[in-house]
Protein backbone atom coordinates (compact mmCIF):
# COMPACT_ATOMS: atom_id res chain seq x y z
CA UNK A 1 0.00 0.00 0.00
CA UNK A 2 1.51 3.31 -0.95
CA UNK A 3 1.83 6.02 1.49
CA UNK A 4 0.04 9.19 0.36
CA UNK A 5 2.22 12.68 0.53
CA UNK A 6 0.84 13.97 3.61
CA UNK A 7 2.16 10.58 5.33
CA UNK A 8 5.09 10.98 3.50
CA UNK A 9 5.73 14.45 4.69
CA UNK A 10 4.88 13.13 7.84
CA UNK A 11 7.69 10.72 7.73
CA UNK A 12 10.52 12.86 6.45
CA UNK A 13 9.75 15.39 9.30
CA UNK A 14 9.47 12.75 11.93
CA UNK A 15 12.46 11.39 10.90
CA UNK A 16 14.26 15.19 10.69
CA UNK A 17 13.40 15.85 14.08
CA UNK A 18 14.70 12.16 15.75
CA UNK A 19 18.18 13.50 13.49
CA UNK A 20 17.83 16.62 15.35
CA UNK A 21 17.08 15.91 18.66
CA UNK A 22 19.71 12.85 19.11
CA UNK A 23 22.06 15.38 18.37
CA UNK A 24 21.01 17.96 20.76
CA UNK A 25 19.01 20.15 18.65
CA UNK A 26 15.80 21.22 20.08
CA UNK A 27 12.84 21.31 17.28
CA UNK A 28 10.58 24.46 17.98
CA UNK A 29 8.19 24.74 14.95
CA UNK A 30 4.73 22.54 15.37
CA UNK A 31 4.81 19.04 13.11
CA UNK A 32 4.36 18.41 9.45
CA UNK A 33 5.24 22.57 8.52
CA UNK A 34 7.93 23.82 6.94
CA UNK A 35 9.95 24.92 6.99
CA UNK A 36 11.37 22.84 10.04
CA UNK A 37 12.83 25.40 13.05
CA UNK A 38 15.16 24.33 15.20
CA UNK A 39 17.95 26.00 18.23
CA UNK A 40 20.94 24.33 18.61
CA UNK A 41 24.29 25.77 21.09
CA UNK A 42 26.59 28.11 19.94
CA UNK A 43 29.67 25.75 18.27
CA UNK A 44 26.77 22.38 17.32
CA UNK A 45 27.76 21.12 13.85
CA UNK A 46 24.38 20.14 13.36
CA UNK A 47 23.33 22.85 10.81
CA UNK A 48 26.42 21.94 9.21
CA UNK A 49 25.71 17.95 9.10
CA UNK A 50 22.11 18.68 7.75
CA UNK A 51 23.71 20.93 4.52
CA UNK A 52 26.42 17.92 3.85
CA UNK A 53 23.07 15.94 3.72
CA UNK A 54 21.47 18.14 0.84
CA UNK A 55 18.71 19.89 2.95
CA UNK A 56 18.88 23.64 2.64
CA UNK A 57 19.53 25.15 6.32
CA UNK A 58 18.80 29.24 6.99
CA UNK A 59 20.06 30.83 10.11
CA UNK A 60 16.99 32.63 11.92
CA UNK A 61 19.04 34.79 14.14
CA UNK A 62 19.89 33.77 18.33
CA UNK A 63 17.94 33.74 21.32
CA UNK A 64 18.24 32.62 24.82
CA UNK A 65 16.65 30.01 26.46
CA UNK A 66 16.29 28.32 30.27
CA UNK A 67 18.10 25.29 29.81
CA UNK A 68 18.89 22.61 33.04
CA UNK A 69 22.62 22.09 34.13
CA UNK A 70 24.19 20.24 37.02
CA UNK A 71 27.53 21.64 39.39
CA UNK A 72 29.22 19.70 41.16
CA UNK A 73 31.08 21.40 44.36
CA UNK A 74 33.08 20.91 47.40
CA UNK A 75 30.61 22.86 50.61
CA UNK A 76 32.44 24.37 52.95
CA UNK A 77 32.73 22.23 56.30
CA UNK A 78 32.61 18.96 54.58
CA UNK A 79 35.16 16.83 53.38
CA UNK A 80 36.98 17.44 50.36
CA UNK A 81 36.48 14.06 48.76
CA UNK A 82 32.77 14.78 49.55
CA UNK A 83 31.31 16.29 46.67
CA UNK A 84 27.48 17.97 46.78
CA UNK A 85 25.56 17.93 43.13
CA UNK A 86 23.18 20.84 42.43
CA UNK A 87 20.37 21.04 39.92
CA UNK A 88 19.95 24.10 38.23
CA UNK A 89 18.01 26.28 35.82
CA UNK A 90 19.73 29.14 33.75
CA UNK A 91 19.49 30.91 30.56
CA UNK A 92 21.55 29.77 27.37
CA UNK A 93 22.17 31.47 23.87
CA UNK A 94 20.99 28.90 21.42
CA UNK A 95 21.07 29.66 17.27
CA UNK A 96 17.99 29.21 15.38
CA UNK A 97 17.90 27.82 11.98
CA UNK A 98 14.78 27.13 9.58
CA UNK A 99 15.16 23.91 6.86
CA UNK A 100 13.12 23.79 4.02
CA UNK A 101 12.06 20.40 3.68
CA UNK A 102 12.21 18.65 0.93
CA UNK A 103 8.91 18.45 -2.49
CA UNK A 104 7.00 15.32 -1.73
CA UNK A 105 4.86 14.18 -4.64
């Protein structure tokens, strides 16, 4: 049974975004539109990777998002082989880059 374009299109942009996201990317634009938006960090080769792949990738600008990171310190008073791990929240500069995706008929 053939798949009709809007599965299709479904596909390729499901499997765009698994590409993305296994390498870090975050996708931002709502399914099955293009073109595809995603952030990635400042120095990701990602946008790179996808243009070695034929897809044409646009840079969008920057922006800053809250992104989770962990620290890991020595407290005072305790230890110094005792280490104490901290959750945290802070912002991040993240590029954003639109890709066309590709004519389905």
């Amino acid at each position: 049974m053939a798949l009709d374009t809007k599965e299709k299109r479904r596909a390729v942009w499901s499997s765009l975004t698994a590409f993305i996201r296994n390498r870090h990317g975050m996708v931002t634009s709502p399914p099955d539109v293009s073109p595809l938006r995603f952030e990635i960090t400042p120095g990701s080769s990602l946008a790179e990777e996808l243009r070695r792949l034929g897809y044409k990738v646009l840079g969008a600008g920057t922006t800053e998002r809250l992104t989770p990171f962990t620290e890991t310190i020595s407290e005072h008073g305790r230890p110094k082989d005792q280490k104490v791990t901290r959750n945290h929240v802070g912002f991040a500069q993240v590029e954003i880059y639109d890709l066309d995706l590709p004519v389905i008929r």
